[in-house]
C-alpha atoms as a PDB file:
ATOM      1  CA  UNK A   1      -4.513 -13.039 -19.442  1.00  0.00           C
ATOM      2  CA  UNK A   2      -1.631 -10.768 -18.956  1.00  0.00           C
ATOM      3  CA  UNK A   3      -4.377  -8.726 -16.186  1.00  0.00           C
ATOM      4  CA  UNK A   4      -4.991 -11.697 -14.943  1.00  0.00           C
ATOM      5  CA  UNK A   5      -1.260 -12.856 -13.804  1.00  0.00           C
ATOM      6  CA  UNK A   6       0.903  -9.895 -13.595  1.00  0.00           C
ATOM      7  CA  UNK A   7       3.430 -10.478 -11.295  1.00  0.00           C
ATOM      8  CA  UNK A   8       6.491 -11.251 -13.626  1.00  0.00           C
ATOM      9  CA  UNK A   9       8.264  -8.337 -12.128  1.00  0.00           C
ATOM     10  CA  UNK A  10       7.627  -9.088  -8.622  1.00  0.00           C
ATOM     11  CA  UNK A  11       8.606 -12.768  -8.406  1.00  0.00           C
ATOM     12  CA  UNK A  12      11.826 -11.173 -10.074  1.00  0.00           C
ATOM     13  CA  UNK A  13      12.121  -9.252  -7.089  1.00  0.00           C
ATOM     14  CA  UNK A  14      11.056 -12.084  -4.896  1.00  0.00           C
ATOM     15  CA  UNK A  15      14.000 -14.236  -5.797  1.00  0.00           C
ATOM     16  CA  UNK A  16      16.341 -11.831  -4.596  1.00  0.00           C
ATOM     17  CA  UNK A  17      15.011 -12.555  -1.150  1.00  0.00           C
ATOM     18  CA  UNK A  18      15.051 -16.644  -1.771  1.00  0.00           C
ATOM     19  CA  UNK A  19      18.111 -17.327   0.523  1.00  0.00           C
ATOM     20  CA  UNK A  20      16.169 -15.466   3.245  1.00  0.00           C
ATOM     21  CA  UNK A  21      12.696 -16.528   3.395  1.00  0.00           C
ATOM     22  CA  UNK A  22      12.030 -20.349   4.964  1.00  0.00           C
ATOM     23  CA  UNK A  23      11.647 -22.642   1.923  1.00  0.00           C
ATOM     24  CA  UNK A  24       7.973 -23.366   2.264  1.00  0.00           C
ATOM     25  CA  UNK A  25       7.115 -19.624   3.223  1.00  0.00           C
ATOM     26  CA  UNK A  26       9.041 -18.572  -0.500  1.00  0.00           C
ATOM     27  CA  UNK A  27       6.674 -21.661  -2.012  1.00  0.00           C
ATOM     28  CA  UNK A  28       3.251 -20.723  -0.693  1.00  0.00           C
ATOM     29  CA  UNK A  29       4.468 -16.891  -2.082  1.00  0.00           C
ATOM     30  CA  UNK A  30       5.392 -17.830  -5.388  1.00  0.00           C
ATOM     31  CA  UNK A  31       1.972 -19.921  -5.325  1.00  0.00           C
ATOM     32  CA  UNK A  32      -0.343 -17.399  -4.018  1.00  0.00           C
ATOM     33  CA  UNK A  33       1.169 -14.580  -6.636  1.00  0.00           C
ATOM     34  CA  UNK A  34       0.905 -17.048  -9.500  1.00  0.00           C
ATOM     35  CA  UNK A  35      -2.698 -17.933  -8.738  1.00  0.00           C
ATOM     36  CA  UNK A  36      -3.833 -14.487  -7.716  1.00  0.00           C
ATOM     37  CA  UNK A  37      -6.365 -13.093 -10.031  1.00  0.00           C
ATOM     38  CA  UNK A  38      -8.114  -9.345 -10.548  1.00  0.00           C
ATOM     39  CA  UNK A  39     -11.640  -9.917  -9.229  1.00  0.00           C
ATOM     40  CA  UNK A  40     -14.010  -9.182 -12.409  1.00  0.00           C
ATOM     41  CA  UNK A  41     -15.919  -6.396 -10.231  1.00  0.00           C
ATOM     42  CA  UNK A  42     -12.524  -4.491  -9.612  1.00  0.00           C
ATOM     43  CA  UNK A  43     -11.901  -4.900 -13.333  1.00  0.00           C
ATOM     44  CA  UNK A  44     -15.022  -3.979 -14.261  1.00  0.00           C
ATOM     45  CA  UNK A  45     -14.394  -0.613 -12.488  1.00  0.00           C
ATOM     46  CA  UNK A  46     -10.436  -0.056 -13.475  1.00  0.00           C
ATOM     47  CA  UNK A  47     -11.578  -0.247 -17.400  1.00  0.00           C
ATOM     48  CA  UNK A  48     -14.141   2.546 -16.684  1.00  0.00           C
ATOM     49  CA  UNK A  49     -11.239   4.510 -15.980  1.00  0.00           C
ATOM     50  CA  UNK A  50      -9.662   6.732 -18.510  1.00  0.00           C
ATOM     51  CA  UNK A  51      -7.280   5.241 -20.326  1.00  0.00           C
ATOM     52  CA  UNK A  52      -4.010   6.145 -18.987  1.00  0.00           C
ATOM     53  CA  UNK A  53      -5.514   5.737 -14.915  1.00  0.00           C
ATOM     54  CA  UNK A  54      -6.368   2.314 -16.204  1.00  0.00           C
ATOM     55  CA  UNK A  55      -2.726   1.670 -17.153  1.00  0.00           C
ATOM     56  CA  UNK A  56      -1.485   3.002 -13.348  1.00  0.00           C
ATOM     57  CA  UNK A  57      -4.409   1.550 -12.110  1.00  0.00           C
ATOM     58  CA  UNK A  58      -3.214  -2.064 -13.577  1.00  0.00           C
ATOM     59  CA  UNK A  59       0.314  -1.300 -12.610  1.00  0.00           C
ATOM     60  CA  UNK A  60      -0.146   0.024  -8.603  1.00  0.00           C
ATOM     61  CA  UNK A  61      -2.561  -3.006  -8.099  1.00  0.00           C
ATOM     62  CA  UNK A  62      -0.007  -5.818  -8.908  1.00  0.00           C
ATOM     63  CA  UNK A  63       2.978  -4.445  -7.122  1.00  0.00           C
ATOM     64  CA  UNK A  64       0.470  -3.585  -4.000  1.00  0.00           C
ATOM     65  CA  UNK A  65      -0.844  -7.394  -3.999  1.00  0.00           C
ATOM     66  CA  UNK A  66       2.713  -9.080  -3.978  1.00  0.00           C
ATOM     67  CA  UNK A  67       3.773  -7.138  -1.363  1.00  0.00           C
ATOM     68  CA  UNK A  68       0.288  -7.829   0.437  1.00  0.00           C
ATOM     69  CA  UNK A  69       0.517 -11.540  -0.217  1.00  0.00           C
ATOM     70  CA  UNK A  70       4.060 -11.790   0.807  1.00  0.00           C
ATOM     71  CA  UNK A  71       4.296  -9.571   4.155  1.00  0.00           C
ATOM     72  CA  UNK A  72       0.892 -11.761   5.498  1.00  0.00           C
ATOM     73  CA  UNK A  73       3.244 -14.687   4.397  1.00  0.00           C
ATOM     74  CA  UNK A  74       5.879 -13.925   6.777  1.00  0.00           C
ATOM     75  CA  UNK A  75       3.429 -12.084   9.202  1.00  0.00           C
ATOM     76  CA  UNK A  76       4.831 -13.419  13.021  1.00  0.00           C
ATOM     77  CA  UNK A  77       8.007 -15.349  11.474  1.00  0.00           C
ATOM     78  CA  UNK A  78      10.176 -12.178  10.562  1.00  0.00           C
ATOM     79  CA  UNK A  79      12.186 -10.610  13.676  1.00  0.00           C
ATOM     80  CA  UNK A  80      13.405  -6.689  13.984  1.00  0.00           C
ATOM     81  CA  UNK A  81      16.696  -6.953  12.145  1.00  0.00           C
ATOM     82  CA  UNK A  82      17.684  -3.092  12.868  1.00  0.00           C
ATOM     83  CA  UNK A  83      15.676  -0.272  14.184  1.00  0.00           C
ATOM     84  CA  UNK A  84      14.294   3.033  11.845  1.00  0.00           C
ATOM     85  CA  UNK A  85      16.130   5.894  12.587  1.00  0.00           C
ATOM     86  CA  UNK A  86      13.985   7.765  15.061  1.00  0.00           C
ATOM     87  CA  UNK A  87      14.717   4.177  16.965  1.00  0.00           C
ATOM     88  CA  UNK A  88      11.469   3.324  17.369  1.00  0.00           C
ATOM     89  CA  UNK A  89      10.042   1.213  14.508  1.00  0.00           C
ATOM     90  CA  UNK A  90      10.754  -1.689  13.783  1.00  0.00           C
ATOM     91  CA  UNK A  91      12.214  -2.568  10.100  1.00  0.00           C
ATOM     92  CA  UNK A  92      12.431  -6.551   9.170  1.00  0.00           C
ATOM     93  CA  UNK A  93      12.669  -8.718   6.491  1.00  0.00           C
ATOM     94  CA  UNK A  94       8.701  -8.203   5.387  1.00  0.00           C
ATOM     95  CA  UNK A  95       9.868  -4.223   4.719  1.00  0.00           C
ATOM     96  CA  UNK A  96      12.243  -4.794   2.138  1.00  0.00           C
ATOM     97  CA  UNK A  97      10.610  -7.609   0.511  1.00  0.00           C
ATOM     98  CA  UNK A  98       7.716  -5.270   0.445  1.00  0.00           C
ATOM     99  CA  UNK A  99       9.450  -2.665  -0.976  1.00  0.00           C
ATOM    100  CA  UNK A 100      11.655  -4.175  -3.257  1.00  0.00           C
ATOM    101  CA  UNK A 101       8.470  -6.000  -5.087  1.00  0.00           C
ATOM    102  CA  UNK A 102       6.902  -2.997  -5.328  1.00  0.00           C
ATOM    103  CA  UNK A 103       9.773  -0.990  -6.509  1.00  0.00           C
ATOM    104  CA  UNK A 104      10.193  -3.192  -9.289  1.00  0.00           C
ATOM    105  CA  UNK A 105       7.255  -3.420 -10.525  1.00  0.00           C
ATOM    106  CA  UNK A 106       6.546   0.077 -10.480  1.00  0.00           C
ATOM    107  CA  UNK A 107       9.446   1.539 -11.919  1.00  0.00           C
ATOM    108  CA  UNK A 108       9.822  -1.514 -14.649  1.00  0.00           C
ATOM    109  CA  UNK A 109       5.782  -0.608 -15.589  1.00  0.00           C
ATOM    110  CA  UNK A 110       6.596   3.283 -15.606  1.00  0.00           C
ATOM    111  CA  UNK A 111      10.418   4.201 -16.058  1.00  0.00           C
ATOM    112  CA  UNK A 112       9.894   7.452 -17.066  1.00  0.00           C
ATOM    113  CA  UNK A 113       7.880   8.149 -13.608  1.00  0.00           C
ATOM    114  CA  UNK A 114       9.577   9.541 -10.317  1.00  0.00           C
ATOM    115  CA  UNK A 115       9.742   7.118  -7.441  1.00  0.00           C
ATOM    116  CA  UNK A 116       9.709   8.083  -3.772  1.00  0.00           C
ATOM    117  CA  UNK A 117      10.000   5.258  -1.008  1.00  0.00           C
ATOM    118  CA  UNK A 118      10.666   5.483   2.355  1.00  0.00           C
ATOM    119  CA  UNK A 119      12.792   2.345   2.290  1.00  0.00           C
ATOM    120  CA  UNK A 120      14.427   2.849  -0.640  1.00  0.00           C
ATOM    121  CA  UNK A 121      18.058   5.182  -0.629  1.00  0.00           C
ATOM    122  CA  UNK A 122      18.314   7.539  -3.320  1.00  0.00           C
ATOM    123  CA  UNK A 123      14.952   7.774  -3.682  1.00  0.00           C
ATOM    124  CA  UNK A 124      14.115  11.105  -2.944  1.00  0.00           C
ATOM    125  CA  UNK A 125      12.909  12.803  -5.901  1.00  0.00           C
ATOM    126  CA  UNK A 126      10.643  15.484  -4.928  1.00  0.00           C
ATOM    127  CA  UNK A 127       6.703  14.549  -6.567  1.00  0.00           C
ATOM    128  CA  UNK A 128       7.086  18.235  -7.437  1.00  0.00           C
ATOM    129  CA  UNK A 129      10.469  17.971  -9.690  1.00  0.00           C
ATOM    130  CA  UNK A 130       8.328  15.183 -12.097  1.00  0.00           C
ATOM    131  CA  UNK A 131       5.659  15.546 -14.219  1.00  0.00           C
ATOM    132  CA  UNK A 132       4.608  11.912 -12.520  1.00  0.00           C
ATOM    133  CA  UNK A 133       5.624  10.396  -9.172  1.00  0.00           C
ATOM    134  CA  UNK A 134       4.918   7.219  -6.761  1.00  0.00           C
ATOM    135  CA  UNK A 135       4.368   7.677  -3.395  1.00  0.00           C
ATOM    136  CA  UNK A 136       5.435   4.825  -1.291  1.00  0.00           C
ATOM    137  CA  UNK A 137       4.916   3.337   2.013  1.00  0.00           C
ATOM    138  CA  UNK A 138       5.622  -0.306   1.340  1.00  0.00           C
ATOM    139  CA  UNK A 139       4.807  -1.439   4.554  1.00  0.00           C
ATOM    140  CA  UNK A 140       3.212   0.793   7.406  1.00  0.00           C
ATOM    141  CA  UNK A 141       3.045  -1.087  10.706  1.00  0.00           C
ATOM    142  CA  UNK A 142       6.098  -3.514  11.016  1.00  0.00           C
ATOM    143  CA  UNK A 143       5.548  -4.205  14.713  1.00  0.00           C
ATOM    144  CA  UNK A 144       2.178  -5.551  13.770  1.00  0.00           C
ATOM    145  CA  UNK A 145       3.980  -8.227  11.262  1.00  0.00           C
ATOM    146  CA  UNK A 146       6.373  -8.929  13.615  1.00  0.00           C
ATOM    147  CA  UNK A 147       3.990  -9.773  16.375  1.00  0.00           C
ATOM    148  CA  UNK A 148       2.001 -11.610  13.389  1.00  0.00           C
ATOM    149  CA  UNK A 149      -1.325  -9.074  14.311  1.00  0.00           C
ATOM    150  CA  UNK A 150      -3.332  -7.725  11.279  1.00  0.00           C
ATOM    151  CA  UNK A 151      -2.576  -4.182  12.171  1.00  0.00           C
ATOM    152  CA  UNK A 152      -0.382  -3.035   9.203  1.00  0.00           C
ATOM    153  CA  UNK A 153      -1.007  -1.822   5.480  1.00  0.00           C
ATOM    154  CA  UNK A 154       0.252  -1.038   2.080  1.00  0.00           C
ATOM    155  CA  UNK A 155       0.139   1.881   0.628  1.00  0.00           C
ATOM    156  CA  UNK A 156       1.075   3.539  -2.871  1.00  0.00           C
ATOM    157  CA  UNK A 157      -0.227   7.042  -4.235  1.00  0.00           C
ATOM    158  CA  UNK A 158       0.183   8.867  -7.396  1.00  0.00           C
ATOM    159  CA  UNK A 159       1.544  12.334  -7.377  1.00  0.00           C
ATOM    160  CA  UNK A 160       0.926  14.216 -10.502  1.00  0.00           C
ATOM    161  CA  UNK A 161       2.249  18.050 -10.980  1.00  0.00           C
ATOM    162  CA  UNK A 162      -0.503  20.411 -12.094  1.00  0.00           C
ATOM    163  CA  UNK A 163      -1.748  19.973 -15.815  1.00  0.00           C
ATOM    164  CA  UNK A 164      -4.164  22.656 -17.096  1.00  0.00           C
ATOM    165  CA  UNK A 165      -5.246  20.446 -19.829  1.00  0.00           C
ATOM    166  CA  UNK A 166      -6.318  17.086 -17.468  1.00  0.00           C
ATOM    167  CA  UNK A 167      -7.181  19.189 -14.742  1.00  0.00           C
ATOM    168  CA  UNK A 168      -4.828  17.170 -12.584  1.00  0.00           C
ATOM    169  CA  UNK A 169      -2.996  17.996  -9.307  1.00  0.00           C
ATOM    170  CA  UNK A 170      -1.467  16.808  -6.244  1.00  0.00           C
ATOM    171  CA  UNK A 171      -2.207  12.987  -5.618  1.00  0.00           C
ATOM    172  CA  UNK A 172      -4.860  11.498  -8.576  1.00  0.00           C
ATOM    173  CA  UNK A 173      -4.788   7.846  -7.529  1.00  0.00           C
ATOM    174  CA  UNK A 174      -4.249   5.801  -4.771  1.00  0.00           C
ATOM    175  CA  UNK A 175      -4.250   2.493  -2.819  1.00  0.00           C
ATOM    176  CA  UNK A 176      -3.950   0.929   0.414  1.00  0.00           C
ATOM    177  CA  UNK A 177      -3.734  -3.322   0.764  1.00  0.00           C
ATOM    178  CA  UNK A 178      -4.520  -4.610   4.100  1.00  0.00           C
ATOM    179  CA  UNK A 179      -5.598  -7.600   6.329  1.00  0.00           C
ATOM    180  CA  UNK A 180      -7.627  -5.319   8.844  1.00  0.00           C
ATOM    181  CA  UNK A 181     -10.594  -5.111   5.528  1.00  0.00           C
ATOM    182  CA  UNK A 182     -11.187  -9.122   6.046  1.00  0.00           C
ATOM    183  CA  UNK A 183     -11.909 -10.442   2.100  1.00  0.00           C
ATOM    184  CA  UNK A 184     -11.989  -7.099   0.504  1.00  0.00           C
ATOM    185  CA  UNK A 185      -7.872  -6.759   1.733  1.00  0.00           C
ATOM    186  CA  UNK A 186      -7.558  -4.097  -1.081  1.00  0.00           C
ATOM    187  CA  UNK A 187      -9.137  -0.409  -1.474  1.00  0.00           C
ATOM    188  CA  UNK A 188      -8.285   1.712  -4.589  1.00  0.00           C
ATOM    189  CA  UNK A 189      -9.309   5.284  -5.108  1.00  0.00           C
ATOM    190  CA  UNK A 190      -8.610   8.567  -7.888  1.00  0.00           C
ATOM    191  CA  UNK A 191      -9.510  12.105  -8.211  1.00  0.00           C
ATOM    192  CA  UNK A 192     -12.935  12.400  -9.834  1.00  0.00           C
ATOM    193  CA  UNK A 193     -13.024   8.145  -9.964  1.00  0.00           C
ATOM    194  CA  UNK A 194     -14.250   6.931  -6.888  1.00  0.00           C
ATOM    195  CA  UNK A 195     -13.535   4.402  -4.351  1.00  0.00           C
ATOM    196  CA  UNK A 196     -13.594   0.793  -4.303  1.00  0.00           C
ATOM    197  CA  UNK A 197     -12.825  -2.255  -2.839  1.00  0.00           C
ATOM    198  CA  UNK A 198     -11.198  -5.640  -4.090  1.00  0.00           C
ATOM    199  CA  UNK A 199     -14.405  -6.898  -5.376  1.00  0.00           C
ATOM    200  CA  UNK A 200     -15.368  -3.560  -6.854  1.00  0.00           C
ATOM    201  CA  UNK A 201     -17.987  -2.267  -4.792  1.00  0.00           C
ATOM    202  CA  UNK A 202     -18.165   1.492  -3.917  1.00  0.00           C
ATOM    203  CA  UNK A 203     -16.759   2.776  -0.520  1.00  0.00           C
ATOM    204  CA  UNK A 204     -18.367   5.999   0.815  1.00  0.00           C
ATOM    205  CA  UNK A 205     -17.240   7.801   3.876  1.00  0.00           C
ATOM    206  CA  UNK A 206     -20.164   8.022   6.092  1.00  0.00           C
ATOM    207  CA  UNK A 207     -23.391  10.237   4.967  1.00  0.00           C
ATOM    208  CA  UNK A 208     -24.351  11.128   9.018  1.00  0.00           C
ATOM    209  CA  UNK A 209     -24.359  14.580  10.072  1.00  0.00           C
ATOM    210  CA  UNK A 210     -25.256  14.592  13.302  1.00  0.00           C
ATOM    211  CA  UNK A 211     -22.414  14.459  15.798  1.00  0.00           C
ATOM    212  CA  UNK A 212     -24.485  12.981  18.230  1.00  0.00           C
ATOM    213  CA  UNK A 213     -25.246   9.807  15.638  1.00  0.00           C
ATOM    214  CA  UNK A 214     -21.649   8.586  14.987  1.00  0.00           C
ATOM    215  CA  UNK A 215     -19.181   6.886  17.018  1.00  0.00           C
ATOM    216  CA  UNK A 216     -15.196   7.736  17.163  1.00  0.00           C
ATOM    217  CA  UNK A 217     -12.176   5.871  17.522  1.00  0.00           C
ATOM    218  CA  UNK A 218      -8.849   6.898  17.514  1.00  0.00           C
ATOM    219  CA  UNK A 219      -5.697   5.889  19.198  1.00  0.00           C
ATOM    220  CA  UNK A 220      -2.182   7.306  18.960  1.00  0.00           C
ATOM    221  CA  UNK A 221       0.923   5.231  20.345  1.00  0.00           C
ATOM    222  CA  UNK A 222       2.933   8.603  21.032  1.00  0.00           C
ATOM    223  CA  UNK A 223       0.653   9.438  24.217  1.00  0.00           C
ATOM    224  CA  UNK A 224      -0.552   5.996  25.714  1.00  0.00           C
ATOM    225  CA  UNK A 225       2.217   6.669  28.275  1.00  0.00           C
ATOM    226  CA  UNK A 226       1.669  10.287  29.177  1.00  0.00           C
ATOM    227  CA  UNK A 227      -1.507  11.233  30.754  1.00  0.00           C
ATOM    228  CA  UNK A 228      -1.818  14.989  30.804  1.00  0.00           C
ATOM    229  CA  UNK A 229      -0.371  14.389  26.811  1.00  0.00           C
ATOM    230  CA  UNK A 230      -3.075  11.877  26.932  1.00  0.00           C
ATOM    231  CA  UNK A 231      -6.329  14.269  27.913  1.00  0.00           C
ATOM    232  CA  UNK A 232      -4.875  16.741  25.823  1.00  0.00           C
ATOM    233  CA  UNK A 233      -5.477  14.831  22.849  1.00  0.00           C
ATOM    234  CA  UNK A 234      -8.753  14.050  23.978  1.00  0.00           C
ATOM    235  CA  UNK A 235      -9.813  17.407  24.787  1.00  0.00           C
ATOM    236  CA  UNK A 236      -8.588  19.001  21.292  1.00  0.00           C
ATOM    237  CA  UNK A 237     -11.202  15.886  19.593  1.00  0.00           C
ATOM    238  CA  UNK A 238     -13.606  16.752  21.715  1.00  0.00           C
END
């Protein structure tokens, strides 16, 4: 039961935020994260883990999936309330009640691990200086929630200094949450564990060889205004 409905640290965090978020928007949050279940297939495949990736694995997933659940809450409602520092992303209400959910459930799961967050000031332990560190980007694509498109993501990693014994280096586990995989919404990977998605099927990159049998898309929002930039970037795929 306690796998089941996590989230007591993260509607902690969420009430911090009550003053801010529209009444019914708060509600359907608070709904959604007490309702929200681990599907059995993702389960299934976290308790194959060994035993102390299932305990990470059972902590990242929570604090990922209440920040999911409440950025596509207030997906298209929130408005740019100051810009990041290289002035041009956008920062809003959805990126600090992402991070601050996610913060708190990570560090009240694991106090003794490092924390690293992008939002968060002070947090700028180097993943080298601990034995154990999270890695997070609470919310990657802010413009995309403010414009209320499906083009942003979660993500949290584990960053574990090398240990002879376990055979474990650099990042060991990780996740990304977001609306762009339709139902599955949630992918988790680890070094030497996989990949899978919400309802705990494998994910495999593609098996094809053949250049000539694949398609590829990229974009990049730093040259879509410069043209020679523009072929450039082309050219160096090519």
């Amino acid at each position: 039961e306690a796998v089941r409905k996590p989230f007591s640290p993260e509607l902690g965090a969420l009430k911090e935020f009550q003053e801010e978020i529209p009444t019914e928007i708060y509600r359907r949050i608070q709904e959604r994260l007490r309702e929200d279940q681990l599907p059995e297939g993702m389960l299934e495949r976290i308790e194959s883990f060994p035993p102390e990736k299932q305990e990470e694995a059972l902590g990242m997933v929570p604090a990922a999936r209440a920040a999911f659940i409440a950025v596509s809450e207030l997906a298209g409602t929130v408005e740019p309330s100051r810009p990041k520092a290289d002035n041009r992303q956008i920062f809003s209400l959805a990126d600090r009640v992402a991070s601050a959910v996610i913060q708190r459930g990570l560090t009240e799961r694991f106090p003794k691990y490092g924390y690293l967050d992008e939002e968060v000031e002070g947090s700028d332990e180097h993943p080298d200086q601990t034995k154990k560190c999270w890695i997070v980007d609470p919310l990657d694509g802010s413009a995309g929630v403010v414009r209320g498109l499906n083009t942003w993501a979660v993500g949290i990693a584990l960053h574990e200094k090398k240990d002879v014994e376990k055979g474990n280096t650099g990042i060991t586990l990780g996740l990304i949450a977001s609306p762009q995989y339709n139902n599955t919404e949630v992918l988790i990977g680890g070094k030497g564990l996989g990949c899978f998605d919400w309802a705990g099927k494998e994910v495999r990159v593609s098996q094809t060889t053949d250049p000539k049998e694949i398609s590829l898309a990229v974009g990049s929002r730093d040259i879509r205004t410069r043209k020679r930039d523009e072929e450039e970037y082309i050219a160096t795929l090519q």
